[in-house]
Protein backbone atom coordinates (compact mmCIF):
# COMPACT_ATOMS: atom_id res chain seq x y z
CA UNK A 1 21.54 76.25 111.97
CA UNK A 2 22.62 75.66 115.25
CA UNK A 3 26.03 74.79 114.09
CA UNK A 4 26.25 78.15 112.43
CA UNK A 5 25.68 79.64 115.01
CA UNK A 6 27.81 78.06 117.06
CA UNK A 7 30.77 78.86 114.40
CA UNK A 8 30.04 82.49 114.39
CA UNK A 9 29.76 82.59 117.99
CA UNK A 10 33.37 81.33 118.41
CA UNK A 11 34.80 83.57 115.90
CA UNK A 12 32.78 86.62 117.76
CA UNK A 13 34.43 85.38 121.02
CA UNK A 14 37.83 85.04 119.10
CA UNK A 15 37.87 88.76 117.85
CA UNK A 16 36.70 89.54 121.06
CA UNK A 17 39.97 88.62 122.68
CA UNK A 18 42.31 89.74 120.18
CA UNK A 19 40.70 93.22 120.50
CA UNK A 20 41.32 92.89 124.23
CA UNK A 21 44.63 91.82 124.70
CA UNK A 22 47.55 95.21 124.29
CA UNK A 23 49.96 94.41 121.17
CA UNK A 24 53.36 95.41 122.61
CA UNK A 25 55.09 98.03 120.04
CA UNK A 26 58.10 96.71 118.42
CA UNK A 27 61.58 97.26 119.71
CA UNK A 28 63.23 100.29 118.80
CA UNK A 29 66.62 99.60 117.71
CA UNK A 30 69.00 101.35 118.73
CA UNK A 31 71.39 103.80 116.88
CA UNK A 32 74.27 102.20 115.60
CA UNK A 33 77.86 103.31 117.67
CA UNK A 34 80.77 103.22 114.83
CA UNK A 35 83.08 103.83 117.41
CA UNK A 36 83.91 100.88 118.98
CA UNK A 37 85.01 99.91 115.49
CA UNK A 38 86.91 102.85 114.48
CA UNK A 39 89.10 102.52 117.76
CA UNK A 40 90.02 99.17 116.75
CA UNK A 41 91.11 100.40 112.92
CA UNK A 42 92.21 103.67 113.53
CA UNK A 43 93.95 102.43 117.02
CA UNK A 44 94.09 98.69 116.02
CA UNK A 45 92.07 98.37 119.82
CA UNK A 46 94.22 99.94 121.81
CA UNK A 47 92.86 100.73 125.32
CA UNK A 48 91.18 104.31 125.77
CA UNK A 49 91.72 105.55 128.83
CA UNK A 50 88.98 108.96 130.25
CA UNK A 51 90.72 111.92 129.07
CA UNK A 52 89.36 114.67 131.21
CA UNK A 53 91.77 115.64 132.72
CA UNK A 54 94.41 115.48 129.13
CA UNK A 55 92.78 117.23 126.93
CA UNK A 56 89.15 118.91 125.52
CA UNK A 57 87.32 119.45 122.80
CA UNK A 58 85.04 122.04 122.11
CA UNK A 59 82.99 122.39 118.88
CA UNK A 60 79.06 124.40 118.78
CA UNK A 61 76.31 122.26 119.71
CA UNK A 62 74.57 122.95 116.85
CA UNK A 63 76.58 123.92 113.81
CA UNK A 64 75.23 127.51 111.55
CA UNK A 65 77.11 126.01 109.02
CA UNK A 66 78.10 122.38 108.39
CA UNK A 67 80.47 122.77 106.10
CA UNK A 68 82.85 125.21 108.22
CA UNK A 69 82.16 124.17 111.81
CA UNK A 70 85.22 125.30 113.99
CA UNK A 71 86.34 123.33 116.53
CA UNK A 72 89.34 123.45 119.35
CA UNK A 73 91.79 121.12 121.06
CA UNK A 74 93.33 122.10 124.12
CA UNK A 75 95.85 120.33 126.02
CA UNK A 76 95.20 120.24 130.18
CA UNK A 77 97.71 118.74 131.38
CA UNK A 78 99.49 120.45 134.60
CA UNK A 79 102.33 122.05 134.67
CA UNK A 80 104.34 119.79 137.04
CA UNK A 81 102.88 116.59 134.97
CA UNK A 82 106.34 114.96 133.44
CA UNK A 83 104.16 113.89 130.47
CA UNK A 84 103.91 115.15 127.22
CA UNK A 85 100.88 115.01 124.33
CA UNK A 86 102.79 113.69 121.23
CA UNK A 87 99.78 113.35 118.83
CA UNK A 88 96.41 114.43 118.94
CA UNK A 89 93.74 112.47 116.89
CA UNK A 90 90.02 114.37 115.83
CA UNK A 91 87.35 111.38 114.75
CA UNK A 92 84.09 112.74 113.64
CA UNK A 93 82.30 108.95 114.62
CA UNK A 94 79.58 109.69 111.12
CA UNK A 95 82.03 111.31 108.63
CA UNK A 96 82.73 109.13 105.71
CA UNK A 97 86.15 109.01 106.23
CA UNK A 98 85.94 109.85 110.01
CA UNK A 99 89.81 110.55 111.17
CA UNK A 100 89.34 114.49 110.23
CA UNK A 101 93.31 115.08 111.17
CA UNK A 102 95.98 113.73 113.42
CA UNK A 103 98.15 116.47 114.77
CA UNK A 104 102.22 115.97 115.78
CA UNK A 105 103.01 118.28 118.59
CA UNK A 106 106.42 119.68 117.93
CA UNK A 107 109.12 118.07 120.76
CA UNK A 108 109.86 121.60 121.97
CA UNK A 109 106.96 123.32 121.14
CA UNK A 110 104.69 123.19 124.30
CA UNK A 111 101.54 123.40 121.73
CA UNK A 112 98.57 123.70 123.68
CA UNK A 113 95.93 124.85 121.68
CA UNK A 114 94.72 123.96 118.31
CA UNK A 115 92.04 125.41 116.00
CA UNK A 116 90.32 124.37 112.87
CA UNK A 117 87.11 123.94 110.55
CA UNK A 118 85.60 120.48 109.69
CA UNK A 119 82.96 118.91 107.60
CA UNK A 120 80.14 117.24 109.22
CA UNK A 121 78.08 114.96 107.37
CA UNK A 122 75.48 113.88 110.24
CA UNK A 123 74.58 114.61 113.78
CA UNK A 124 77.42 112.61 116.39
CA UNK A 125 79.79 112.05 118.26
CA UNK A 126 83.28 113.97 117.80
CA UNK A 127 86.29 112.05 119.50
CA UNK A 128 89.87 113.61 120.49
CA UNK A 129 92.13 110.83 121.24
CA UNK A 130 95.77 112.20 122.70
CA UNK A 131 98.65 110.06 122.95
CA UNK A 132 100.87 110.90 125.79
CA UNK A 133 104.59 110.09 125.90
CA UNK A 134 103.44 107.50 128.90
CA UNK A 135 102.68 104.84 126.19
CA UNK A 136 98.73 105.15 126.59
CA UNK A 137 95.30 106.74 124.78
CA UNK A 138 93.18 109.35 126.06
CA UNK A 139 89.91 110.34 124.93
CA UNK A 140 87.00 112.47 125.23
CA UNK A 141 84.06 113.58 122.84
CA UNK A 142 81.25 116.34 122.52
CA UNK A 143 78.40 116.02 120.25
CA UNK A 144 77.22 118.20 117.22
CA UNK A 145 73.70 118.65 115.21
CA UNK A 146 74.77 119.37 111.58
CA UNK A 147 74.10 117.38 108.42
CA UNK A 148 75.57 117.43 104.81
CA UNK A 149 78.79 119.46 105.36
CA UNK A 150 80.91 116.73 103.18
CA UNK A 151 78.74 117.09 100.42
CA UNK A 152 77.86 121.13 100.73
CA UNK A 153 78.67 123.07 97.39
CA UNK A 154 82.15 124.92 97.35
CA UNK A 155 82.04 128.42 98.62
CA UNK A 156 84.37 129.16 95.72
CA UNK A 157 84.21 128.71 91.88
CA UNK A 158 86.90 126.35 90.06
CA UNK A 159 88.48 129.10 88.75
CA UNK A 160 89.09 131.36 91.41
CA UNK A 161 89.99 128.31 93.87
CA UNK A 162 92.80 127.23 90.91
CA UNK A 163 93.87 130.40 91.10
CA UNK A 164 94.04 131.15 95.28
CA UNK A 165 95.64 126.97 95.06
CA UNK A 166 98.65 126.97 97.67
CA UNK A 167 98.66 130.19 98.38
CA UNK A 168 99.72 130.37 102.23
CA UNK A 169 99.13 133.16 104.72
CA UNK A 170 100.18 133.72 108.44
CA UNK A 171 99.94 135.41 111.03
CA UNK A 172 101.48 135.63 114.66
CA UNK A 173 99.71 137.12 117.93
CA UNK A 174 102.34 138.06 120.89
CA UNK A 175 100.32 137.46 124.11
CA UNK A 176 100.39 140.01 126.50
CA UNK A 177 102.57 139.75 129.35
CA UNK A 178 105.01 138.10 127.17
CA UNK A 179 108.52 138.94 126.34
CA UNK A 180 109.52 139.97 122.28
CA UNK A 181 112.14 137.24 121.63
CA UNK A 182 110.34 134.25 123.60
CA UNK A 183 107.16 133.35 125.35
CA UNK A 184 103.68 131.54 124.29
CA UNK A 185 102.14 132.71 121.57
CA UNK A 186 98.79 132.60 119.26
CA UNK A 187 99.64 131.62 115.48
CA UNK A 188 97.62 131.08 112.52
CA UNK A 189 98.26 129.46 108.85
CA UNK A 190 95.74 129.73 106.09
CA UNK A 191 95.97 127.83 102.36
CA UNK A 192 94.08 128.26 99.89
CA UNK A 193 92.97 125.02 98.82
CA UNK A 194 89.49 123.83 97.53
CA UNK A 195 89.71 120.41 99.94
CA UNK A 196 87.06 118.46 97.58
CA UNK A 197 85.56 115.67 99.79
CA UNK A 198 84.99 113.69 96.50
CA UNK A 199 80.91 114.08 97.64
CA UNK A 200 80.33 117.27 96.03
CA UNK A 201 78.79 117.73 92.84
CA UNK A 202 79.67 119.92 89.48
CA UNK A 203 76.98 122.27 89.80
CA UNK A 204 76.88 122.11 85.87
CA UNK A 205 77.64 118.51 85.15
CA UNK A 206 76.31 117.30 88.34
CA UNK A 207 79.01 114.04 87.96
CA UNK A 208 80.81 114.06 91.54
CA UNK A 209 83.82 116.15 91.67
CA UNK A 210 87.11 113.59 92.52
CA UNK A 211 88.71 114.09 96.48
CA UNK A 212 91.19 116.79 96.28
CA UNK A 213 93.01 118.20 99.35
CA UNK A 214 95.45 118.95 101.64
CA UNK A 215 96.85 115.46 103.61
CA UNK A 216 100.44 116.66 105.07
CA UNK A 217 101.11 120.29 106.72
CA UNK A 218 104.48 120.25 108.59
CA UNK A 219 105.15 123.80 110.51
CA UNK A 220 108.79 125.17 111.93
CA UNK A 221 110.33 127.98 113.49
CA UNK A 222 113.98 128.00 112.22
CA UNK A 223 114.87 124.11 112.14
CA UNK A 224 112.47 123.03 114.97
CA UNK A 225 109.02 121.02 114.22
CA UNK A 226 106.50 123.06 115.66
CA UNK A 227 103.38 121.25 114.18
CA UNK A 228 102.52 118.37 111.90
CA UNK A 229 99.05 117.70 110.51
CA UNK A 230 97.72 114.86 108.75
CA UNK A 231 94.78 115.79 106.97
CA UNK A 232 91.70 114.22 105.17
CA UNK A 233 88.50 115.15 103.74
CA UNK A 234 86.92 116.52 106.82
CA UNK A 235 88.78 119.89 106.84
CA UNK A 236 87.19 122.50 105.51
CA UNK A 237 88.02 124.43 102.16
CA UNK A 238 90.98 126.61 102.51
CA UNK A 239 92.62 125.26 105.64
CA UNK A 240 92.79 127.17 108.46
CA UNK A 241 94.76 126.39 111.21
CA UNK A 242 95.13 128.16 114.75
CA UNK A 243 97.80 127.32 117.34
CA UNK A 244 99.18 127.96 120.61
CA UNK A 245 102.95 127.42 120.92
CA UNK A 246 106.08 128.30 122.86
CA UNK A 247 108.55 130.67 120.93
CA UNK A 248 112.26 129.46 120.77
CA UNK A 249 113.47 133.03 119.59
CA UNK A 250 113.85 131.79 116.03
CA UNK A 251 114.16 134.53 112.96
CA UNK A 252 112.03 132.63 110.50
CA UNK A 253 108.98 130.37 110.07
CA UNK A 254 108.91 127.98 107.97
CA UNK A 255 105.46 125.61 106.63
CA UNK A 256 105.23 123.07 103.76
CA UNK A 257 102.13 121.43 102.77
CA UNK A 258 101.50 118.43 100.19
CA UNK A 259 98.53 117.75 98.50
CA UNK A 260 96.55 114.22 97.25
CA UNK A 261 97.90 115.29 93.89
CA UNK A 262 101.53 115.61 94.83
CA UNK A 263 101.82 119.75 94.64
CA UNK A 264 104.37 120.74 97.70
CA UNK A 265 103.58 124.47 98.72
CA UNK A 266 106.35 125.80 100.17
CA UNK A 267 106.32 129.55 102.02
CA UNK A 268 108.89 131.13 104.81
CA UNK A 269 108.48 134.19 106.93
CA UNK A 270 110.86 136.35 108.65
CA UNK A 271 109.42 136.88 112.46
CA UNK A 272 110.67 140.24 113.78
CA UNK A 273 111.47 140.87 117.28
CA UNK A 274 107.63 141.44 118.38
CA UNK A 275 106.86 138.31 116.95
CA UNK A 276 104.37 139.88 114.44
């Protein structure tokens, strides 16, 4: 008996001091950070350098609508800076295929502004990397709440989307102040394209409907490049595309567009002396 007692008394006395001592909660881990790797293979590691005062991105904090969430790029640099932007890169970090577009900034151009709608997949980071004519990469990033915009439904139905495929609008905005023949001014350049991320589903088969959209956009005014977008599965259905660019006086404007399954869409414009 007394070794019984004994026995429970240790185990009482063992409880005792397992109920006493504070089990420390487990580690959090912490959210994973893609982009150190997507620098080094969209970038192959190249140094980023703080891009404040090169160029900005704004997109809303939290999106109304993740398949269609607009967002801008605006060059800063000043006006006496002898550098120009030549490219401008948009990574959304989360995306499944995260470079959204990589923008060519026409030689002549002076494009300083440029405005889109992306997919989102997941709440993150958004990166703008700008290469400069100096050699080096600068970057800066916001962050957006939005969730399943790469797999979101079409807006439109196969049919009508086959039948609005290629068709190209646009439109030109003189800014005040500025002259008829020359001057900055706001354009814009819509296709109608369904852009299938290869994530959406047949609403009536349900089998996953294969990538489909726009991945070269070149833009001129006469024979000079004005803009040059290389495009993925992040920009929305029917492109649309918003820019800020320098007039040369040309006559005509010119845009060509190539899709993943090799149609070329092909439109030109006359520009009249207002520029409308």
């Amino acid at each position: 008996m007394p070794g019984r007692r004994y026995h429970l008394l240790c185990i009482a006395t063992l409880l005792s001091v397992m109920l006493s001592v504070r089990v420390a909660p487990a580690a959090t881990p912490e959210a994973y950070d893609p982009w150190p790797g997507l620098v080094q293979d969209i970038f192959n590691n190249r140094p980023m350098n703080d891009g404040a005062g090169v160029i900005a991105i704004e997109m809303p904090y939290r999106a109304e609508d993740a398949a269609i969430v607009p967002v801008t790029l605006r060059t800063k640099l000043s006006p006496g800076d002898s550098r120009r932007v030549l490219t401008i890169t948009l990574v959304i970090d989360q995306n499944p295929a995260p470079m959204a577009a990589k923008f060519e900034l026409g030689p002549d151009a002076n494009v300083t502004e440029i405005s889109t709608r992306v997919r989102v997949n997941n709440y993150t980071d958004v990166h703008a990397v700008a290469e400069l004519s100096d050699g080096k990469l600068y970057v800066t990033k916001t962050y957006v709440k939005a969730s399943g915009g790469c797999s979101a439904p079409a807006a439109k139905n196969a049919d009508e989307a086959k039948s609005r495929l290629g068709q190209m609008r646009y439109r030109q905005f003189a800014r005040p102040g500025q002259g008829p023949a020359s001057g900055a001014r706001d354009a814009q350049i819509m296709i109608g394209h369904p852009s299938n991320s290869g994530l959406q589903r047949d609403q009536v088969t349900l089998l996953y409907i294969p990538a489909f959209f726009i991945n070269e956009l070149r833009l001129w005014q006469d024979e000079s490049l004005v803009l040059a977008m290389e495009g993925g599965i992040s920009i929305s259905e029917d492109p649309n595309i918003r820019f800020t660019y320098v007039s040369n006086g040309a006559k005509r404007f010119r845009a060509e567009a190539k899709d993943t399954k090799g149609h070329i869409f092909e439109r030109e414009w006359k520009v009249d002396d207002s520029g409308i």
